[in-house]
C-alpha atoms as a PDB file:
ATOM      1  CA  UNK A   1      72.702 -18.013  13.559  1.00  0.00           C
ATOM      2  CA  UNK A   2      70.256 -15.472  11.931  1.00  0.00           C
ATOM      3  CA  UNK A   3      69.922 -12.335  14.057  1.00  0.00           C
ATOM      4  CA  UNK A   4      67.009 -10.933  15.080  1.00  0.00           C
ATOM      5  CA  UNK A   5      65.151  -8.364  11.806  1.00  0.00           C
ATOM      6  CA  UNK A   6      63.402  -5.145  12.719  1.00  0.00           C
ATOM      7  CA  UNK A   7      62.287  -4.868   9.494  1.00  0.00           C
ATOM      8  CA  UNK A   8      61.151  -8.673   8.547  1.00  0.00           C
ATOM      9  CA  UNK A   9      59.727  -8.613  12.079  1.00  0.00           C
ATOM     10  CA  UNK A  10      57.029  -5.716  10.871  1.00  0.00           C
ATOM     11  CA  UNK A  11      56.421  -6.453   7.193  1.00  0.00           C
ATOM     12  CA  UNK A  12      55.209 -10.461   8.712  1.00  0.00           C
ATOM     13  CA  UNK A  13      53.339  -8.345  11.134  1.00  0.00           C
ATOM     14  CA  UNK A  14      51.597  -6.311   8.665  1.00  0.00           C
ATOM     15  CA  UNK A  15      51.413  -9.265   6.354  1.00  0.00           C
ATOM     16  CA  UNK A  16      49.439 -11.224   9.175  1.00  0.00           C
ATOM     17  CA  UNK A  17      47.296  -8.359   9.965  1.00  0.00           C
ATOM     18  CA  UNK A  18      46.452  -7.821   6.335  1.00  0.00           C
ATOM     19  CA  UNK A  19      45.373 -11.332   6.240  1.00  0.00           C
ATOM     20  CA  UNK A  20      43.187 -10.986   9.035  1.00  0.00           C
ATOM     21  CA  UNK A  21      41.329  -7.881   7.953  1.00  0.00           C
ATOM     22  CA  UNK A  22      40.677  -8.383   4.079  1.00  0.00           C
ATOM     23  CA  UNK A  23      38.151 -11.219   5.269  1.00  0.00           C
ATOM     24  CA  UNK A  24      36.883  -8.913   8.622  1.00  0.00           C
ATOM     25  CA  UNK A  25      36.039  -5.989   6.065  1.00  0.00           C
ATOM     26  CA  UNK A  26      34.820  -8.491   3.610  1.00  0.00           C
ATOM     27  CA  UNK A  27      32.377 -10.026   6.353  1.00  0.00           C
ATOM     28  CA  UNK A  28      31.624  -6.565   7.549  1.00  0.00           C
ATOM     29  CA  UNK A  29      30.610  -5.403   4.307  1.00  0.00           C
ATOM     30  CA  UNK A  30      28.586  -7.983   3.479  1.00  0.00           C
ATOM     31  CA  UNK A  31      26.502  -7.741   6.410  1.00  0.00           C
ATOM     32  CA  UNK A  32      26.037  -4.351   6.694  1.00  0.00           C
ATOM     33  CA  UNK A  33      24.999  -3.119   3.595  1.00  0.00           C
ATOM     34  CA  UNK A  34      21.279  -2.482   2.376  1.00  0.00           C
ATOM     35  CA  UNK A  35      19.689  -4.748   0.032  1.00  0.00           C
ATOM     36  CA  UNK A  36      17.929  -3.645  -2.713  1.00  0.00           C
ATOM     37  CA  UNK A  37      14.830  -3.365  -2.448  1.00  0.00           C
ATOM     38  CA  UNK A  38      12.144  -6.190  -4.116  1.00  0.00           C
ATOM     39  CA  UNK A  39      10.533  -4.939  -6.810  1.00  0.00           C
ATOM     40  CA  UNK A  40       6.824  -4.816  -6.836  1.00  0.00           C
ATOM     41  CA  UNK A  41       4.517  -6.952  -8.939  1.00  0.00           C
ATOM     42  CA  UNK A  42       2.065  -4.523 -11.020  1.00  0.00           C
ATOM     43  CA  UNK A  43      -1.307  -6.950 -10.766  1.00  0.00           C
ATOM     44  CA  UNK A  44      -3.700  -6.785 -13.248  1.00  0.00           C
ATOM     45  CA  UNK A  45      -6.469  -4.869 -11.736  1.00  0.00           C
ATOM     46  CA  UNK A  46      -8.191  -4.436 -14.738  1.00  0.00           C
ATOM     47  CA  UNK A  47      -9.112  -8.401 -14.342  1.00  0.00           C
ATOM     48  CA  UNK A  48      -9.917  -7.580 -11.197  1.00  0.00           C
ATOM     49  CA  UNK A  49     -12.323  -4.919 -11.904  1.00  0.00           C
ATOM     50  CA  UNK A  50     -14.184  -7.450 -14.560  1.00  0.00           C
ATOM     51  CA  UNK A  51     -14.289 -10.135 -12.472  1.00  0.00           C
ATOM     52  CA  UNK A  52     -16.183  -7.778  -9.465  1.00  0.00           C
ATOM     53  CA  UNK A  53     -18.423  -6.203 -12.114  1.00  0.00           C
ATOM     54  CA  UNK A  54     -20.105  -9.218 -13.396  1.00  0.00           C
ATOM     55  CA  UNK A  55     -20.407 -10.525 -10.348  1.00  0.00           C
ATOM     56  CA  UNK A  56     -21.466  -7.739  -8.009  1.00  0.00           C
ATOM     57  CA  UNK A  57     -25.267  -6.696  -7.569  1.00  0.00           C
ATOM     58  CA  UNK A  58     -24.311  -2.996  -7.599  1.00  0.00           C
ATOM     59  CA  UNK A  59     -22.154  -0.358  -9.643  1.00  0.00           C
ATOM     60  CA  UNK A  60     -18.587  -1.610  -9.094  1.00  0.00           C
ATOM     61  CA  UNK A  61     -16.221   2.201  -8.655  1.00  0.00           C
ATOM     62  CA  UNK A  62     -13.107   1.833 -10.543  1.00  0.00           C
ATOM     63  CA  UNK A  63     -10.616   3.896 -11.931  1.00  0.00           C
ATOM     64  CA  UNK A  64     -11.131   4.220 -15.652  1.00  0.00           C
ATOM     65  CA  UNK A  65      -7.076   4.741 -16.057  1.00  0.00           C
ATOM     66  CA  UNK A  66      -4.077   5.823 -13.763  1.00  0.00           C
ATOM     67  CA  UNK A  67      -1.337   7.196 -14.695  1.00  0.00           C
ATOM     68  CA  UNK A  68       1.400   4.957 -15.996  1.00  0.00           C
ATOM     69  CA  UNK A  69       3.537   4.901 -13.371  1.00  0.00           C
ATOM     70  CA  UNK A  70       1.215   4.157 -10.645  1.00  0.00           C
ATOM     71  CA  UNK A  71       1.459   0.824  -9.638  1.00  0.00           C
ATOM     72  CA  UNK A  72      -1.540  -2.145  -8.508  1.00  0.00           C
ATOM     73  CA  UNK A  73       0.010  -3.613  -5.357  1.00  0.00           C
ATOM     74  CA  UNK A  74      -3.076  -5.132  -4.330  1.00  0.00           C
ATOM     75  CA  UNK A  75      -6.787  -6.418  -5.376  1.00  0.00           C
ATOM     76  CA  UNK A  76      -9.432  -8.753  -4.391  1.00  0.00           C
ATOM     77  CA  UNK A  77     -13.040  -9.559  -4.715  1.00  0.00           C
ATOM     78  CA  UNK A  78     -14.409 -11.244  -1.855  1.00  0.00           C
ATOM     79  CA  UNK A  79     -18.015 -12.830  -1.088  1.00  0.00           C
ATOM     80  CA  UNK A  80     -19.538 -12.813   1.945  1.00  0.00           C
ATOM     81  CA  UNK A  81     -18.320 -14.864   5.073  1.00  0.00           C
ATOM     82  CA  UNK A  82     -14.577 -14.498   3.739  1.00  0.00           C
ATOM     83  CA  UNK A  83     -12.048 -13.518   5.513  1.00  0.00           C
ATOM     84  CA  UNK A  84     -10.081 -10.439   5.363  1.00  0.00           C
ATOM     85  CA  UNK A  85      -7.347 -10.035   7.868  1.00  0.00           C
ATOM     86  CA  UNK A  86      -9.587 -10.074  11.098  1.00  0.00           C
ATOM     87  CA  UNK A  87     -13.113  -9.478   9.654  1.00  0.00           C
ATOM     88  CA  UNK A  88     -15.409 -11.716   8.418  1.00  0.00           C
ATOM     89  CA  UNK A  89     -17.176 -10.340   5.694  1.00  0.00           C
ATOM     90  CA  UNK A  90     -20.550  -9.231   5.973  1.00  0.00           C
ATOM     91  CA  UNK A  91     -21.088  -8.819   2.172  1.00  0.00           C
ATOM     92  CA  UNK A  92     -18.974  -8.648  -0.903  1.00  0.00           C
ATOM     93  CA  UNK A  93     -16.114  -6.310  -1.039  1.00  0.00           C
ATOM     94  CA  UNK A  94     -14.362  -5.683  -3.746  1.00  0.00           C
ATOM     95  CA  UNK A  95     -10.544  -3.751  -3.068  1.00  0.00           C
ATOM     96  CA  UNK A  96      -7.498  -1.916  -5.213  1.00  0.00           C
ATOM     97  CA  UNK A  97      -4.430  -0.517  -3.623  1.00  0.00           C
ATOM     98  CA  UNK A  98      -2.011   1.365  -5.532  1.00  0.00           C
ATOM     99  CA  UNK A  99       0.931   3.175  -5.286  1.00  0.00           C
ATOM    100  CA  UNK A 100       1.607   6.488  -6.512  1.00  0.00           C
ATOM    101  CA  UNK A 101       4.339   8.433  -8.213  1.00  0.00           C
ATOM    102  CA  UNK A 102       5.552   8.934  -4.320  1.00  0.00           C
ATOM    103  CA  UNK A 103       5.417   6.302  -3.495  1.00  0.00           C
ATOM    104  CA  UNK A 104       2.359   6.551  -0.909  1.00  0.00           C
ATOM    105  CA  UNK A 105      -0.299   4.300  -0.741  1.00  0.00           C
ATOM    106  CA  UNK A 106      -3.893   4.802  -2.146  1.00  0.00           C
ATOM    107  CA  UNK A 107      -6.754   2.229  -1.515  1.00  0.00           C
ATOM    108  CA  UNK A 108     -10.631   1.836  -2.940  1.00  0.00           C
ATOM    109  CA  UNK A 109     -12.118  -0.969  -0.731  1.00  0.00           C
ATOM    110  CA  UNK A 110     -16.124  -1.039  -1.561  1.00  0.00           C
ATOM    111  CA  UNK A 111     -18.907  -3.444   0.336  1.00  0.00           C
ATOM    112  CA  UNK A 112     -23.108  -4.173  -0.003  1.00  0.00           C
ATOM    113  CA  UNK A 113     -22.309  -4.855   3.959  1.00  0.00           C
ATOM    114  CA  UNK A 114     -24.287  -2.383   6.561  1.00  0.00           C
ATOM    115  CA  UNK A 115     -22.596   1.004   5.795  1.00  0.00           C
ATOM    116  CA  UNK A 116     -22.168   1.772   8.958  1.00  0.00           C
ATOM    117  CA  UNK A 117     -20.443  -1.116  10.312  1.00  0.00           C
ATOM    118  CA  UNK A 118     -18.675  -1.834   7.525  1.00  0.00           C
ATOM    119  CA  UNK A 119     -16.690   1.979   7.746  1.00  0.00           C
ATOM    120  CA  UNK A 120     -15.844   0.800  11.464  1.00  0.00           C
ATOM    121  CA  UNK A 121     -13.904  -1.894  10.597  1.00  0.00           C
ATOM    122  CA  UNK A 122     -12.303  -0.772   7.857  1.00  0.00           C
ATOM    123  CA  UNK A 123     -11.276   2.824   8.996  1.00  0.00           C
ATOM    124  CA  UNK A 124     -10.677   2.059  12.899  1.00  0.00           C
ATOM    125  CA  UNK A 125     -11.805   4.846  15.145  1.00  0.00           C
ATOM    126  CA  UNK A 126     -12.367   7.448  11.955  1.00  0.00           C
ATOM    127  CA  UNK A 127     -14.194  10.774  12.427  1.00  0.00           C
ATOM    128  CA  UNK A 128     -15.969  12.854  10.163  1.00  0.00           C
ATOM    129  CA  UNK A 129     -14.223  15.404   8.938  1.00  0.00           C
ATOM    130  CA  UNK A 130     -17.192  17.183   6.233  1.00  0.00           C
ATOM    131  CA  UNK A 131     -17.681  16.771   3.140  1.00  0.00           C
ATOM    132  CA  UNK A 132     -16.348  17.498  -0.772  1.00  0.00           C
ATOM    133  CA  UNK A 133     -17.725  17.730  -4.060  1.00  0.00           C
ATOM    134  CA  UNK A 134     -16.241  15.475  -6.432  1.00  0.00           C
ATOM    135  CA  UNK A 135     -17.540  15.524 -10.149  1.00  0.00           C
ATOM    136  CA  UNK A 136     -21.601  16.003  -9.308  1.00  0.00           C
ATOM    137  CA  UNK A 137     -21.028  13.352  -5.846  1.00  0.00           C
ATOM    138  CA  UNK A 138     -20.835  14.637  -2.417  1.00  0.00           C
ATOM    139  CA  UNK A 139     -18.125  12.747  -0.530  1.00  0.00           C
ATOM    140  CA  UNK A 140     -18.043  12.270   3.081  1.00  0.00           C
ATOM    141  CA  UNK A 141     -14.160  13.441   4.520  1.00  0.00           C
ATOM    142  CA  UNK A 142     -12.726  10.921   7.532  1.00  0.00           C
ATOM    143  CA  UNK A 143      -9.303  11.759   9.140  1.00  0.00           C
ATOM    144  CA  UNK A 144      -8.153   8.912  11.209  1.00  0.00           C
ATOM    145  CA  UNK A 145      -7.579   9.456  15.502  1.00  0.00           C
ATOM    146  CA  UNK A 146      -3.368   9.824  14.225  1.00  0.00           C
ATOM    147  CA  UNK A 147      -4.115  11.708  11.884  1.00  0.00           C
ATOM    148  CA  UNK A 148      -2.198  10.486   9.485  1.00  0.00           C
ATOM    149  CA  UNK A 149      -4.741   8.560   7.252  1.00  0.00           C
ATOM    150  CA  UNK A 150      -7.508  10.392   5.382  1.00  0.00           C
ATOM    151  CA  UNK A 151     -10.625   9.165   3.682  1.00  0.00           C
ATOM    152  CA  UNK A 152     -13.338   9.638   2.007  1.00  0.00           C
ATOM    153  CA  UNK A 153     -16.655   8.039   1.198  1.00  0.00           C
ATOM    154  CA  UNK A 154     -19.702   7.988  -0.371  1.00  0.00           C
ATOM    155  CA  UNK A 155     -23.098   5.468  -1.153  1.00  0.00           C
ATOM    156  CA  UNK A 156     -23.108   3.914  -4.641  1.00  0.00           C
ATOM    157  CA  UNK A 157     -26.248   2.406  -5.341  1.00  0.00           C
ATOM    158  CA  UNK A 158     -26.545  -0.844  -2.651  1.00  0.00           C
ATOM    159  CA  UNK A 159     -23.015   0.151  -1.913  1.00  0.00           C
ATOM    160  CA  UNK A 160     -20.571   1.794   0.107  1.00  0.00           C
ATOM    161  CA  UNK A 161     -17.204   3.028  -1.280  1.00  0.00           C
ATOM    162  CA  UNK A 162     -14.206   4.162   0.562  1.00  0.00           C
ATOM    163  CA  UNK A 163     -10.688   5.885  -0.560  1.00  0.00           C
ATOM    164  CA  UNK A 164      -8.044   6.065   1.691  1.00  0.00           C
ATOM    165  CA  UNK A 165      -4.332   7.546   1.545  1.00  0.00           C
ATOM    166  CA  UNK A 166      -1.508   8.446   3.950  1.00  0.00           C
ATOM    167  CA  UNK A 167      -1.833  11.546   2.119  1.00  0.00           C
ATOM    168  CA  UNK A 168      -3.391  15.295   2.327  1.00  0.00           C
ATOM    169  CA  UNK A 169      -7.066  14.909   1.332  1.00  0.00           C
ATOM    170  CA  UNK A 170      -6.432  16.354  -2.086  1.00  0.00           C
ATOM    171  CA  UNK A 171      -4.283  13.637  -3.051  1.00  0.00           C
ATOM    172  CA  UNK A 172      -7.560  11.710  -2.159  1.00  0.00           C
ATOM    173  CA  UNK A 173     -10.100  14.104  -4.188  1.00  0.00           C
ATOM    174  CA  UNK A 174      -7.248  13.544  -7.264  1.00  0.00           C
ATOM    175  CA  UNK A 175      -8.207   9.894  -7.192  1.00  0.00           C
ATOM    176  CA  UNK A 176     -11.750  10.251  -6.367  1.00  0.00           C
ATOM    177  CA  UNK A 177     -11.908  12.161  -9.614  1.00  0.00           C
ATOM    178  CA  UNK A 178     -10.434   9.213 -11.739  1.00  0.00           C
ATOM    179  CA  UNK A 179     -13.570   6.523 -10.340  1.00  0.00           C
ATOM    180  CA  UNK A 180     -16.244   5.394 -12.740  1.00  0.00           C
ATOM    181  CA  UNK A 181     -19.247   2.959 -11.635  1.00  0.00           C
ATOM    182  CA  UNK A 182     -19.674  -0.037 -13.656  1.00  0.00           C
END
């Protein structure tokens, strides 16, 4: 009759825990770590930019260039009675959001619809905030009611144009400086 082992009693108790853990740390692992993140699609905004310009009765603002390693996340040209997001367009809008070296995001959005209305619904409870030159053009300053989003706009032609960042203004004035009607 075998007699009872201390010692094979703890290594098959080690063993059996072993097997139980490897796949609990495995399981663990797997569902706790952070995926990497998607990368972004660079569009075309150039394309973009043509397409709005032949179209558009009034000076389309673009960037001539950006740096290289800003990045087009977003762009659209829209005629009127579209929808973006919750508004019906009033008039054509033509749009570019990029992201920066930081990673922050900078947007042109641009519209023939009533100025006034249009900078409502597009910068949600804005105030003025003055003014800045940029390259002979007078821009109108906007800080959102947080805070954190600044803008700035001006009147191109039939047009109204509008910058915005989650950045300092400068940032904004920087960009405003690369813009070029067309």
């Amino acid at each position: 009759m075998a007699g009872y082992n201390p010692r094979a009693s703890a290594r098959d108790m080690l063993l059996s825990m072993a097997v139980l853990l490897v796949p609990i740390l495995l399981i663990s692992w797997f569902f706790t770590r952070e995926p990497d993140e998607p990368p972004l699609e660079n569009l075309d905004w150039k394309a973009a930019v043509a397409t709005a310009r032949a179209e558009a009765d009034f000076p389309v603002m673009a960037p001539t260039e950006v740096p290289a390693s800003w990045r087009a996340t977003s762009t659209y040209w829209h005629k009127p009675g579209q929808q973006v997001g919750d508004r019906s367009l009033a008039g054509h809008e033509w749009s570019l959001g990029l992201l920066d070296d930081n990673q922050q995001h900078l947007s042109l959005k641009q519209s023939d619809a009533p100025a006034a209305a249009w900078l409502r619904a597009v910068m949600r409870d804005g105030r003025e905030d003055g003014t800045v030159r940029v390259k002979d053009h007078t821009w109108t300053k906007w800080v959102s009611a947080d805070g954190r989003t600044h803008y700035l706009s001006r009147a191109v032609g039939d047009s109204t144009v509008l910058l915005a960042a989650d950045h300092d203004a400068e940032a904004l004035v920087t960009f405003a400086g690369m813009l070029s009607e067309g």
